[in-house]
C-alpha atoms as a PDB file:
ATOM      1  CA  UNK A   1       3.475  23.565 -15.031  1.00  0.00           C
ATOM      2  CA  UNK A   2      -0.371  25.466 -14.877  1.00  0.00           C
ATOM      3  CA  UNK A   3      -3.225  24.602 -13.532  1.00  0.00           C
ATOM      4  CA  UNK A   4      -4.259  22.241 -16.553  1.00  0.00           C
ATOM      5  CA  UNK A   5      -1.098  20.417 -16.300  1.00  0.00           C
ATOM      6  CA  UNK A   6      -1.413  19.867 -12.773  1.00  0.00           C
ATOM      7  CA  UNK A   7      -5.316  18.345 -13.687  1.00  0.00           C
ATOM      8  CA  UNK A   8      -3.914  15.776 -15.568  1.00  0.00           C
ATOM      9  CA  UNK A   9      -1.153  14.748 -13.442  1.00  0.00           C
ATOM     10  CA  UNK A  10      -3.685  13.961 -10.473  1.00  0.00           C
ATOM     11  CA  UNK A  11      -5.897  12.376 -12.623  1.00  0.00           C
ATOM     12  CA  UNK A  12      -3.554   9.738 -14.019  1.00  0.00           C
ATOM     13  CA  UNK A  13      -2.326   9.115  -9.767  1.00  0.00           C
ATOM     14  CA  UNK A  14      -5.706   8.507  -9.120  1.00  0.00           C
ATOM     15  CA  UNK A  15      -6.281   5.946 -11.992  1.00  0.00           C
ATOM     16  CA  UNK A  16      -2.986   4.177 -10.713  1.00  0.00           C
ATOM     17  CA  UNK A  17      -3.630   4.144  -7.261  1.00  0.00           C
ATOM     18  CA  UNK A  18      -7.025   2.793  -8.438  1.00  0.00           C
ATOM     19  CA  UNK A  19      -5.110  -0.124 -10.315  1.00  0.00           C
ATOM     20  CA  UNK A  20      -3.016  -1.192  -7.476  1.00  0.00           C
ATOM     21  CA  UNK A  21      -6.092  -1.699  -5.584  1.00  0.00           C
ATOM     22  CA  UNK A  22      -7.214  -3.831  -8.088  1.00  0.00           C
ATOM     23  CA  UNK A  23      -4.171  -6.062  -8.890  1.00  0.00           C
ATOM     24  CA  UNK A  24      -4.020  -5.881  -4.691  1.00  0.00           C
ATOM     25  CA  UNK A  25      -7.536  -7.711  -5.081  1.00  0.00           C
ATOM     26  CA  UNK A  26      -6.395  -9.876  -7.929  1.00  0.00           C
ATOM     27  CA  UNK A  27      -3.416 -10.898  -5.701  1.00  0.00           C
ATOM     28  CA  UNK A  28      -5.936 -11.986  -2.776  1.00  0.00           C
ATOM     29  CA  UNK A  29      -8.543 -13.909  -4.448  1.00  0.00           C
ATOM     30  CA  UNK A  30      -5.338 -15.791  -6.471  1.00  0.00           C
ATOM     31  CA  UNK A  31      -3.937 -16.772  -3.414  1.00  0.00           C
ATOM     32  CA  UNK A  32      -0.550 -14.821  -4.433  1.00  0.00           C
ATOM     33  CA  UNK A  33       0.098 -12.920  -1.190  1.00  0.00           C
ATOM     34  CA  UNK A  34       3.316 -14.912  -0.479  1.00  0.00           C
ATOM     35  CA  UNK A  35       4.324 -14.883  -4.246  1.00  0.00           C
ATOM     36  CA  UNK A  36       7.142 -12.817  -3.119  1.00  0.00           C
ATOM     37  CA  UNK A  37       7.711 -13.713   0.366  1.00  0.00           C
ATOM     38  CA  UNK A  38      10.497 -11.600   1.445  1.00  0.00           C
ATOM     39  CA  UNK A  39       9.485  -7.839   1.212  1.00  0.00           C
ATOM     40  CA  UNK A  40      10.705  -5.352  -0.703  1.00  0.00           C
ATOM     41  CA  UNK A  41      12.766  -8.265  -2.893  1.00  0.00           C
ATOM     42  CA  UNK A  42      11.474 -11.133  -4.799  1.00  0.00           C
ATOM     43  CA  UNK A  43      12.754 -14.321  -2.971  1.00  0.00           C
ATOM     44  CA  UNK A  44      15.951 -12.719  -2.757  1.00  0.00           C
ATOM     45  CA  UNK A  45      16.058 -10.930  -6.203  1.00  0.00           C
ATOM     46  CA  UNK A  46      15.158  -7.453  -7.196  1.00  0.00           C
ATOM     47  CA  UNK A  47      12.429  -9.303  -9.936  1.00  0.00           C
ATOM     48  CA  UNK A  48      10.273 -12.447  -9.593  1.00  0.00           C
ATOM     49  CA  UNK A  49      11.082 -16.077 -10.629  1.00  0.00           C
ATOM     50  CA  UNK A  50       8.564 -17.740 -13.304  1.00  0.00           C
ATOM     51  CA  UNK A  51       6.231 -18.281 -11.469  1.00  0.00           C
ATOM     52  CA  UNK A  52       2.541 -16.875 -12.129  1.00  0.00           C
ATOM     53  CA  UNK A  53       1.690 -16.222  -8.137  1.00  0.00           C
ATOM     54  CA  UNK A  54       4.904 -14.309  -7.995  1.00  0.00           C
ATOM     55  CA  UNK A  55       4.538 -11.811 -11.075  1.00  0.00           C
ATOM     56  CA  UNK A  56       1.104 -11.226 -10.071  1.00  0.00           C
ATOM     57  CA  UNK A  57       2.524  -9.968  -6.587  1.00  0.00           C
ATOM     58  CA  UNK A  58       5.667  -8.123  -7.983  1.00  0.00           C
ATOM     59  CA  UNK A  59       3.513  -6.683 -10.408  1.00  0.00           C
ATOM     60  CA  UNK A  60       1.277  -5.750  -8.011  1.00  0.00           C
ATOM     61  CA  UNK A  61       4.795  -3.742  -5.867  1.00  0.00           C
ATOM     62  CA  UNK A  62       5.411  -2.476  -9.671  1.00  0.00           C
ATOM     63  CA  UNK A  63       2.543  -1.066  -9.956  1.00  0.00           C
ATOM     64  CA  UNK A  64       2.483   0.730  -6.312  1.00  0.00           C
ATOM     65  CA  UNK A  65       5.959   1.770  -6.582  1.00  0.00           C
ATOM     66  CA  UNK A  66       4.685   3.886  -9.879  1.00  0.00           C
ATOM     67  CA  UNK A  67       1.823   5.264  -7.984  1.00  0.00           C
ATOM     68  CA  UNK A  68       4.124   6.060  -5.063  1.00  0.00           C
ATOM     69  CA  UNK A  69       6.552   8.093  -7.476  1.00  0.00           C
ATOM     70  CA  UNK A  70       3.011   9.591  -9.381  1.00  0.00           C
ATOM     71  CA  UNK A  71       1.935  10.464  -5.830  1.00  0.00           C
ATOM     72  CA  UNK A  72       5.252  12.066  -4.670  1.00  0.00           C
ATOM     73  CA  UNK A  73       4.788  14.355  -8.193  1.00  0.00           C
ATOM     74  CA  UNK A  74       1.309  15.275  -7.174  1.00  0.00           C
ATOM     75  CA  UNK A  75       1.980  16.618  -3.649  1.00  0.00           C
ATOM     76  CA  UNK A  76       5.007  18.505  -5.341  1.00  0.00           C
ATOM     77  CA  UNK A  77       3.455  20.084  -8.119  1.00  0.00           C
ATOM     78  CA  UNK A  78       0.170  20.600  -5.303  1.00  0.00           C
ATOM     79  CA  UNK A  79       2.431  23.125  -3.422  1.00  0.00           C
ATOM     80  CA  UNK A  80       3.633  24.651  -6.484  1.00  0.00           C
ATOM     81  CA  UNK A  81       0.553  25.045  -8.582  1.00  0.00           C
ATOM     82  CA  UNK A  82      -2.117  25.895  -5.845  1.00  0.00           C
ATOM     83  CA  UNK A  83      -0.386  26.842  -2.389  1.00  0.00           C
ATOM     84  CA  UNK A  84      -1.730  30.354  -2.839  1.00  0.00           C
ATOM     85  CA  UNK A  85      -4.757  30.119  -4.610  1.00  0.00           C
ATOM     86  CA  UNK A  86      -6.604  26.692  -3.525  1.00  0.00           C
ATOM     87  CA  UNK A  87      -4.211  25.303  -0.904  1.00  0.00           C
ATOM     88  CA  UNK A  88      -6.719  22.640   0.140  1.00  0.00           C
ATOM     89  CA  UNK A  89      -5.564  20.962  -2.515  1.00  0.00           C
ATOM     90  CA  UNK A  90      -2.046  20.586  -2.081  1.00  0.00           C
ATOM     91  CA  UNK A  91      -3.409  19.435   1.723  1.00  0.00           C
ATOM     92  CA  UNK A  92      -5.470  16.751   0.155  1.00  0.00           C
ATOM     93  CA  UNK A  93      -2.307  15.731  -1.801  1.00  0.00           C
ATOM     94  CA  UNK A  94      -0.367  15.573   1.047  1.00  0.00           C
ATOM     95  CA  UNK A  95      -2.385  13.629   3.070  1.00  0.00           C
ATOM     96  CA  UNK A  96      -2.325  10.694   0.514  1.00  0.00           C
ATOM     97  CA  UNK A  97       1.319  10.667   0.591  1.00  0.00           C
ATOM     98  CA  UNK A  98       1.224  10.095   4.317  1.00  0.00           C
ATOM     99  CA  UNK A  99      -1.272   7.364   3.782  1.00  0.00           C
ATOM    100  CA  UNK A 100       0.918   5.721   1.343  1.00  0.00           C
ATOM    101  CA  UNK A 101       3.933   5.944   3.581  1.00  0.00           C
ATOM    102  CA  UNK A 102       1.932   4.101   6.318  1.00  0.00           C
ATOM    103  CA  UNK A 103       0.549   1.874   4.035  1.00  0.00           C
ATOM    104  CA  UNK A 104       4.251   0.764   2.873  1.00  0.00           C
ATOM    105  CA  UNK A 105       5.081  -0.240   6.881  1.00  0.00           C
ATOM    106  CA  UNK A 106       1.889  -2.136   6.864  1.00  0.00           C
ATOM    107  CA  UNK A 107       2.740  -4.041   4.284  1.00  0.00           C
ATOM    108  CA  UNK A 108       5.848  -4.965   5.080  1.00  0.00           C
ATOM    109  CA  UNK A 109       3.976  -5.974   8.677  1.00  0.00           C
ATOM    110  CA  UNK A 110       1.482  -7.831   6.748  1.00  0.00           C
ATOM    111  CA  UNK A 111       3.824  -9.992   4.803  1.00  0.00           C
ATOM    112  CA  UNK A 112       5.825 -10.625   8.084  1.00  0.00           C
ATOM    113  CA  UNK A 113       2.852 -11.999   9.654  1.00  0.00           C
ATOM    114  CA  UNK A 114       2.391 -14.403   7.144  1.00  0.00           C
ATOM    115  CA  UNK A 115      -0.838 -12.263   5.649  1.00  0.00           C
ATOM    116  CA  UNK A 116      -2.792 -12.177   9.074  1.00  0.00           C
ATOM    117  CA  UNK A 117      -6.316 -12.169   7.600  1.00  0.00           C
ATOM    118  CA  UNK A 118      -7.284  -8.893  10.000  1.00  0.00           C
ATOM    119  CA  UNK A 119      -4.062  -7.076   9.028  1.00  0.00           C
ATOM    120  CA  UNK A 120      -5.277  -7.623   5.541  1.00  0.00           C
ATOM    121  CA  UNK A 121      -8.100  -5.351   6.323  1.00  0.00           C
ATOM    122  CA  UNK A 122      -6.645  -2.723   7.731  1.00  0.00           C
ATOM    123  CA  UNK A 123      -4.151  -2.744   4.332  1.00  0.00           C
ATOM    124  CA  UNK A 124      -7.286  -2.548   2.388  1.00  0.00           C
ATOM    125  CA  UNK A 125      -9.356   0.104   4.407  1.00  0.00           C
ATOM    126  CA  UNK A 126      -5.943   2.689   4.181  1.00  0.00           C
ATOM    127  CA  UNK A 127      -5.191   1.834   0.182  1.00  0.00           C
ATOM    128  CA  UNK A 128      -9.153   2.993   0.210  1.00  0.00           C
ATOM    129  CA  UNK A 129      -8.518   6.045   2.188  1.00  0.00           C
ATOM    130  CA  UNK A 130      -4.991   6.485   0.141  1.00  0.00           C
ATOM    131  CA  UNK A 131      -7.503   6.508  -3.057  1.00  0.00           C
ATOM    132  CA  UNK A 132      -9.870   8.787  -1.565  1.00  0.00           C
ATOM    133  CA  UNK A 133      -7.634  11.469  -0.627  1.00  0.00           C
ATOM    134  CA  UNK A 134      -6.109  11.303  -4.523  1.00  0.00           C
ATOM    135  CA  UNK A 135      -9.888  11.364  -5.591  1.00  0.00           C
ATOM    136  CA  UNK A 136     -10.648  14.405  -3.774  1.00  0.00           C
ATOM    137  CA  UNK A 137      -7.365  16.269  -4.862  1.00  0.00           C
ATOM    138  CA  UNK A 138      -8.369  15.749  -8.661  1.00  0.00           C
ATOM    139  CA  UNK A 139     -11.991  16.748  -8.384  1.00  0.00           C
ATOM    140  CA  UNK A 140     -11.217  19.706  -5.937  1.00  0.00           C
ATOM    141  CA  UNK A 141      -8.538  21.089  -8.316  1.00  0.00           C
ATOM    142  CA  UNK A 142     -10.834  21.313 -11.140  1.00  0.00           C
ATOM    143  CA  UNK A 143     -12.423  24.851 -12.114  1.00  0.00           C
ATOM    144  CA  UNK A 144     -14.114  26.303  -9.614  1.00  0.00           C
ATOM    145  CA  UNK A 145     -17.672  25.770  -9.076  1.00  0.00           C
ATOM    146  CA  UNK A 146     -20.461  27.085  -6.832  1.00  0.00           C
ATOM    147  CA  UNK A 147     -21.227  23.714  -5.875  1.00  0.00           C
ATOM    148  CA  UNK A 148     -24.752  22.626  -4.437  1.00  0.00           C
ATOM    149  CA  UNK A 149     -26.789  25.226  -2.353  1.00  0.00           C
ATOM    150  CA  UNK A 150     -28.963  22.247  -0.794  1.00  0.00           C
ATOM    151  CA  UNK A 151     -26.933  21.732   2.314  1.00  0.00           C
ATOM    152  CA  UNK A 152     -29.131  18.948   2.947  1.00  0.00           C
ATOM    153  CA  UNK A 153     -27.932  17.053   0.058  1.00  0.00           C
ATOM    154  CA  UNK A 154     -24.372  17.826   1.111  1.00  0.00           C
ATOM    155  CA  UNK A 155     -25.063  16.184   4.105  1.00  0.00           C
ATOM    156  CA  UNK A 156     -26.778  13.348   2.457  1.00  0.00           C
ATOM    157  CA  UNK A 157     -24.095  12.465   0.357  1.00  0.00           C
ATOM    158  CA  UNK A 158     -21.521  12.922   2.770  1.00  0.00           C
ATOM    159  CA  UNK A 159     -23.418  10.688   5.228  1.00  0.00           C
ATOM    160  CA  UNK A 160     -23.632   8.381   2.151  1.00  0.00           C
ATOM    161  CA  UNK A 161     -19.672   8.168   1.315  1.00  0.00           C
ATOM    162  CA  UNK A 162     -19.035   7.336   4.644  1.00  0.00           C
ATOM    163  CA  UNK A 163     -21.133   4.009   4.370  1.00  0.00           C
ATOM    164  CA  UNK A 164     -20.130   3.135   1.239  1.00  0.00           C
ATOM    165  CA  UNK A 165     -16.479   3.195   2.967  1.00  0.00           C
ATOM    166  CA  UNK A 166     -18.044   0.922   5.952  1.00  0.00           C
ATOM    167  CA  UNK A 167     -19.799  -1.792   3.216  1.00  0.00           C
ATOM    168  CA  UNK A 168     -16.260  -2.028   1.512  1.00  0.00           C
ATOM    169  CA  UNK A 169     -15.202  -2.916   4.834  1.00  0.00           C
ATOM    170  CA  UNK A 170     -17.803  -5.265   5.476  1.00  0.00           C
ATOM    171  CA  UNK A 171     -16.957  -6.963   2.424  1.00  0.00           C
ATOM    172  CA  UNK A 172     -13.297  -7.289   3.350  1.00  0.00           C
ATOM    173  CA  UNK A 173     -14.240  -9.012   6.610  1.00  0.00           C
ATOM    174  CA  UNK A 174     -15.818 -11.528   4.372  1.00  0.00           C
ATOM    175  CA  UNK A 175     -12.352 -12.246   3.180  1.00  0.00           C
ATOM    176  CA  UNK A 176     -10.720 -12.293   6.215  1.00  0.00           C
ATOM    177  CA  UNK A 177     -12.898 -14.299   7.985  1.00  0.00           C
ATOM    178  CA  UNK A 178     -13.052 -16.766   5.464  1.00  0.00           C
ATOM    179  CA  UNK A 179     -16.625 -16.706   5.508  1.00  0.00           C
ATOM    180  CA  UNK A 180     -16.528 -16.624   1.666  1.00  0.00           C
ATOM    181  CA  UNK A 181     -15.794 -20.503   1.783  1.00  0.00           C
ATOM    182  CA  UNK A 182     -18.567 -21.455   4.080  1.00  0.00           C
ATOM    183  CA  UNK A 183     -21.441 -19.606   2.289  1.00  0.00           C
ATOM    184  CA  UNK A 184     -21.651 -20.103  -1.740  1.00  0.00           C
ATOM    185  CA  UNK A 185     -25.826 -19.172  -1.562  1.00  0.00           C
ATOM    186  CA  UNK A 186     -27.165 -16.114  -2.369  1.00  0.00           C
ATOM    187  CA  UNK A 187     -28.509 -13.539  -1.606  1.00  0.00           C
ATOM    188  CA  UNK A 188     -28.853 -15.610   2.099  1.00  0.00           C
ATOM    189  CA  UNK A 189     -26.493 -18.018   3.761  1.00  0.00           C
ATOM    190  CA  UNK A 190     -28.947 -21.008   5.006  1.00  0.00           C
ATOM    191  CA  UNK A 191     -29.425 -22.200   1.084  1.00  0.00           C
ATOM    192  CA  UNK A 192     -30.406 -19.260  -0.293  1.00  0.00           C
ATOM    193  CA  UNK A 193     -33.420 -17.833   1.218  1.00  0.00           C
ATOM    194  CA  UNK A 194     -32.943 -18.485   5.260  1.00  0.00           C
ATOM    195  CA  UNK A 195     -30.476 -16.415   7.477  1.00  0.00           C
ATOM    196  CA  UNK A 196     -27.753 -18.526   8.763  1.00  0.00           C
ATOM    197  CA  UNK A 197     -25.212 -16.832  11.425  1.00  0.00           C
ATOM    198  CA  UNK A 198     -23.644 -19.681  12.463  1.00  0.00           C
ATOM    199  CA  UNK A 199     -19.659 -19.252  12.479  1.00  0.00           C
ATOM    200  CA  UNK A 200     -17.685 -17.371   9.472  1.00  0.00           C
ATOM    201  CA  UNK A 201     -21.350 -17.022   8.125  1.00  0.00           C
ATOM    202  CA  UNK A 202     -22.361 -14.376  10.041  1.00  0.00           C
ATOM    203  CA  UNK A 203     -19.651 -11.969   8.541  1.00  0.00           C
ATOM    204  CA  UNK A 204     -21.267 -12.818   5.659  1.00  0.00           C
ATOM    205  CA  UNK A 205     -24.528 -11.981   6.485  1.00  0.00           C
ATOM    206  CA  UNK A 206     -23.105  -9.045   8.133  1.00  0.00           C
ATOM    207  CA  UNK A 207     -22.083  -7.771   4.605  1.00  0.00           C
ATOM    208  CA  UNK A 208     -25.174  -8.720   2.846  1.00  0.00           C
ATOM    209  CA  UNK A 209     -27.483  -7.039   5.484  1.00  0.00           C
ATOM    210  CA  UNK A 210     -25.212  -3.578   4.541  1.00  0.00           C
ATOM    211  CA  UNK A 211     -25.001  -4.060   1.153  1.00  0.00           C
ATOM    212  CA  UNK A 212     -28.961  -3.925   1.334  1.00  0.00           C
ATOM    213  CA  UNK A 213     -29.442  -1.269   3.575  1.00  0.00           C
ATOM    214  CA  UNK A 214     -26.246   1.059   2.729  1.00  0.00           C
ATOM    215  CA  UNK A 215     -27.515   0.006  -1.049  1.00  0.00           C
ATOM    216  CA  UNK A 216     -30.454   1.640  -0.949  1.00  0.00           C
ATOM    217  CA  UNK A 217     -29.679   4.727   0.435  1.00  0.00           C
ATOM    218  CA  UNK A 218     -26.456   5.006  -2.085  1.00  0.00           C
ATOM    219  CA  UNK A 219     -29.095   4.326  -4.811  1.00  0.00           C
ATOM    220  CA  UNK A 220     -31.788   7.244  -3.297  1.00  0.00           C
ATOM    221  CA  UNK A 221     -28.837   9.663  -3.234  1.00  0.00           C
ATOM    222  CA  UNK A 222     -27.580   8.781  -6.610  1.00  0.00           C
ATOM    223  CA  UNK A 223     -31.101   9.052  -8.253  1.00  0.00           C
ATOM    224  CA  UNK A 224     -32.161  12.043  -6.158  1.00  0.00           C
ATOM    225  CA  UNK A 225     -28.633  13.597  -7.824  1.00  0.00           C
ATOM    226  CA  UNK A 226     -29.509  12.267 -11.356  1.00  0.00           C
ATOM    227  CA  UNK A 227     -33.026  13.509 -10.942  1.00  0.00           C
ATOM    228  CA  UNK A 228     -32.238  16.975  -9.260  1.00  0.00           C
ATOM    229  CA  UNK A 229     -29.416  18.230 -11.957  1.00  0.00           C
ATOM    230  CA  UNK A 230     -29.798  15.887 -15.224  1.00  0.00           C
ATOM    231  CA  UNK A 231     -27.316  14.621 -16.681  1.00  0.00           C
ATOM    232  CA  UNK A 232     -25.981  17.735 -18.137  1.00  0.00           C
ATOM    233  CA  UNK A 233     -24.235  18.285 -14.982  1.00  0.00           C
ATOM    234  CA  UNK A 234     -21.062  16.569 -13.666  1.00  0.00           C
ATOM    235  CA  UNK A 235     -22.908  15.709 -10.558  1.00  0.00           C
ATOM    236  CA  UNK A 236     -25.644  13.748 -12.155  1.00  0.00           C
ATOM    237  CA  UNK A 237     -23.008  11.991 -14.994  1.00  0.00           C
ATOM    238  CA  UNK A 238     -21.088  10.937 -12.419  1.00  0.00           C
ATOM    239  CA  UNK A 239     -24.060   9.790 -10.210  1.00  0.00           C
ATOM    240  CA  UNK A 240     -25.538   7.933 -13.340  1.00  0.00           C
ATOM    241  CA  UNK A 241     -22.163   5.870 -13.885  1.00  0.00           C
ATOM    242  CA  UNK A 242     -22.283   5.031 -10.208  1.00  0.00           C
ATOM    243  CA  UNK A 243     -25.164   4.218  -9.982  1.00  0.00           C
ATOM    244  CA  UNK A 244     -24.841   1.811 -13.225  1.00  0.00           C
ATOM    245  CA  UNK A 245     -21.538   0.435 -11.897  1.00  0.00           C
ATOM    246  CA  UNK A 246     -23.184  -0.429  -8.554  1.00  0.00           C
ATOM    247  CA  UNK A 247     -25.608  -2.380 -10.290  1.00  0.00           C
ATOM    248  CA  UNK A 248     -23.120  -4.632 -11.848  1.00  0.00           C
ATOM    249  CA  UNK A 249     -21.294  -4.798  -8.544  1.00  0.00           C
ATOM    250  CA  UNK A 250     -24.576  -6.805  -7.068  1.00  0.00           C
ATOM    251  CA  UNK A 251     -24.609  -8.978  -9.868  1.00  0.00           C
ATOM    252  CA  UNK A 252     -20.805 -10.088  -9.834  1.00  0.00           C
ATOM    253  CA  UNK A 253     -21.094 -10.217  -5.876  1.00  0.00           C
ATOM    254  CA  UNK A 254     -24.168 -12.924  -6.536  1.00  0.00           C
ATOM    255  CA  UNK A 255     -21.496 -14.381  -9.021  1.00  0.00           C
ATOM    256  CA  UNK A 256     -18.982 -14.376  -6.749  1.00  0.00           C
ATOM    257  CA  UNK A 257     -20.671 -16.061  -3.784  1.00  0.00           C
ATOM    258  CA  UNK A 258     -22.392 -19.093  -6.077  1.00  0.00           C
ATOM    259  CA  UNK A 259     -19.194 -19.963  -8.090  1.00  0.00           C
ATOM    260  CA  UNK A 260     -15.763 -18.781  -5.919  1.00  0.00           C
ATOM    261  CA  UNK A 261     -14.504 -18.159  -9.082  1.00  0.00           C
ATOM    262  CA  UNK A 262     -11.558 -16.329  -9.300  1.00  0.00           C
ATOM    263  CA  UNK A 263     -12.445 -14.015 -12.393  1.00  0.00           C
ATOM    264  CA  UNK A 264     -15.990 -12.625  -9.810  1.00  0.00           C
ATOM    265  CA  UNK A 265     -14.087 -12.391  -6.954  1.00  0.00           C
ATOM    266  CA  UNK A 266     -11.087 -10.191  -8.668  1.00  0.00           C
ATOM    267  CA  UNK A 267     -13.847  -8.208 -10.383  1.00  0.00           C
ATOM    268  CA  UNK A 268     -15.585  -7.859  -7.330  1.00  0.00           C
ATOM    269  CA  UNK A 269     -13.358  -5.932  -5.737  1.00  0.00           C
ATOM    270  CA  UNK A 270     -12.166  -4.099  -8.606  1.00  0.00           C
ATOM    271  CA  UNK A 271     -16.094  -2.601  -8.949  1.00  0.00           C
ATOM    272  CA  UNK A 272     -16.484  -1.608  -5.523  1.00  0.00           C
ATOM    273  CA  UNK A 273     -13.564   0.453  -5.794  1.00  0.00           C
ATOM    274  CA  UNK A 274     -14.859   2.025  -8.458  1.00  0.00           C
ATOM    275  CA  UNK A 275     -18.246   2.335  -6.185  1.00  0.00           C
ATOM    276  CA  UNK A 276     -16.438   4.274  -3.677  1.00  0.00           C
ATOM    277  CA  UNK A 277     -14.594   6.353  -6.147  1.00  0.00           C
ATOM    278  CA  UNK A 278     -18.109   7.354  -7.870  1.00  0.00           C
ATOM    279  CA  UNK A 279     -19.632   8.028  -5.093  1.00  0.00           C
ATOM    280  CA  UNK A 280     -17.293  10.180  -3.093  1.00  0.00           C
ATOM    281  CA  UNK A 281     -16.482  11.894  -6.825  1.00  0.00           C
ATOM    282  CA  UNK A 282     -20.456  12.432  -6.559  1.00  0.00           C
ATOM    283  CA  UNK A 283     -20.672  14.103  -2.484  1.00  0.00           C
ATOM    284  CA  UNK A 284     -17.314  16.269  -3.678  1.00  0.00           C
ATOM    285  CA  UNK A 285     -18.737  17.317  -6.896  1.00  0.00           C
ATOM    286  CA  UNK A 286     -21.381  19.259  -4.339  1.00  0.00           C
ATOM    287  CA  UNK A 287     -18.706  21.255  -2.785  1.00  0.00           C
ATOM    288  CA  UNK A 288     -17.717  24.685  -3.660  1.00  0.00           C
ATOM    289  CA  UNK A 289     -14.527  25.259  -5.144  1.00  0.00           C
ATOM    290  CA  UNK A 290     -13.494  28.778  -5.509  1.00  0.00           C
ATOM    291  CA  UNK A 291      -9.983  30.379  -5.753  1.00  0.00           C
ATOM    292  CA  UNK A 292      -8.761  32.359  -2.674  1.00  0.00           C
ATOM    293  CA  UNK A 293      -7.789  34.893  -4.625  1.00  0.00           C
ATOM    294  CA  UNK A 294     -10.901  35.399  -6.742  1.00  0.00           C
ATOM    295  CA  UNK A 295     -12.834  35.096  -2.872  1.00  0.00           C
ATOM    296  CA  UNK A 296     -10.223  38.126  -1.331  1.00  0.00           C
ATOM    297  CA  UNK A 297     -11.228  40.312  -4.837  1.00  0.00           C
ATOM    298  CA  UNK A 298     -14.999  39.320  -4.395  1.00  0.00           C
ATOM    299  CA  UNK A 299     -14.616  40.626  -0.635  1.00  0.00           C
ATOM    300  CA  UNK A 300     -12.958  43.584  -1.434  1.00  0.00           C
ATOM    301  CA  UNK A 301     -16.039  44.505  -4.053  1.00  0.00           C
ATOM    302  CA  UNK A 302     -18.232  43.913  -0.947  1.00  0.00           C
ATOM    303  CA  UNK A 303     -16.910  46.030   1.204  1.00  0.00           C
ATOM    304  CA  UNK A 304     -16.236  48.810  -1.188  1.00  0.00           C
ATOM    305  CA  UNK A 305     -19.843  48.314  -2.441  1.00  0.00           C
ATOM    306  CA  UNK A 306     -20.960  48.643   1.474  1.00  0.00           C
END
């Protein structure tokens, strides 16, 4: 398999792994976590009864036993395909599959523990770092690229993706804490328009208090990238359909915190995945990627030149 081959492969385990984080949040806000409540069966059977809070969790096992199999490919074909010319790469690759073996213990640990609201958050925060790691592998094997010279961008944006990982956290907290329940105002918890940290709510006003500072400085570094290189660029696309995504995030989190309905509260956390994805797609899109190969011949030139 080339180079091209290879693209496509780690494309396609990033999309998955991006859908069992979603069905994972579907599974959550439809109270399905103990659909299947032996682990890896399905109440004894190797598929689920007829029952819809049971397919949604099996599928939601389907669905990450297909990304763990996609993933397995990817760190293979990582080794193979760029070992010698780009092996940070096959690194990157790696790492996710060592993320996804962890994550499979943890889950095993949270369904033992009866879905232990705080374990819950830890399974989310690794399937996010699982994601990331498959992000970076598909955008750092694509051609290379001199990146952005601005190292004070870089910085910005890496400074940037780590918040946006903390504000997904903050969110899940919400969850965990049940705080969801006791707060159905927005944008505040004390009806709407007066802070209120009493109890669960203050996780929620925890969140809300990131969402609007993190928010701001994920739109300034999305518009500044937008702005800076047009949308000609891959930097400034993908910065534009962040940056529109994120804005549809707020609205369906102001949806999901008046209504509790199911339908905002899966979307929810189906759009903030994508947030993260966009925006650490966006700080790696300002990272060189060169060949070693093509750097040892461009060193050579150098010193012959010299």
């Amino acid at each position: 398999m080339g180079v091209g081959g290879f693209r496509r492969i780690a494309l396609v385990t990033a999309i998955f792994a991006y859908l069992q984080i979603a069905l994972g949040g579907l599974v959550r806000v439809s109270g399905s976590g103990l659909g299947c409540p032996d682990w890896p069966l399905c109440h004894g059977r190797p598929y689920p009864p007829a029952d819809p809070h049971a397919i949604i969790e099996y599928s939601h096992r389907a669905v990450g036993s297909v990304t763990g199999i996609l993933i397995i490919a990817t760190v293979v074909l990582a080794w193979v395909v760029f070992r010698a010319q780009r092996p940070l790469v096959a690194w990157l690759a790696t790492a996710s599959l060592i993320g996804v073996v962890g994550e499979g213990v943890l889950g095993g640990v949270v369904v033992a523990n009866d879905l232990s609201p705080w374990l819950v958050v830890v399974h989310l925060g690794l399937a996010m770092m699982i994601l990331g790691f498959l992000v970076a592998t598909a955008v750092m094997a694509a051609p290379p690229s001199p990146g952005v010279p601005d190292q004070g961008f870089r910085r910005l944006m890496a400074v940037v993706t780590g918040l946006t990982y903390l504000l997904l956290l903050t969110g899940s907290t919400v969850v965990a804490s049940s705080a969801d329940r006791s707060c159905q105002t927005w944008p505040l918890c004390g009806g709407g328009f007066a802070p209120d940290f009493a109890g669960a709510n203050a996780y929620t006003m925890l969140h809300r208090g990131a969402v609007l500072v993190i928010g701001i400085l994920i739109v300034y570094a999305l518009a500044s990238a937008i702005r800076r290189w047009g949308m000609q660029s891959g930097i400034g696309r993908s910065a534009a359909a962040t940056l529109l995504v994120f804005a549809v995030q707020i609205a369906v989190g102001a949806g999901a915190a008046l209504t509790d309905g199911g339908f905002f509260n899966g979307l929810h956390v189906a759009l903030a995945t994508l947030v993260w994805s966009g925006v650490l797609t966006t700080a790696l899109l300002t990272l060189p990627r060169a060949d070693r190969i093509a750097e040892l011949t461009q060193l050579t030139v150098e010193k012959s030149s010299a």
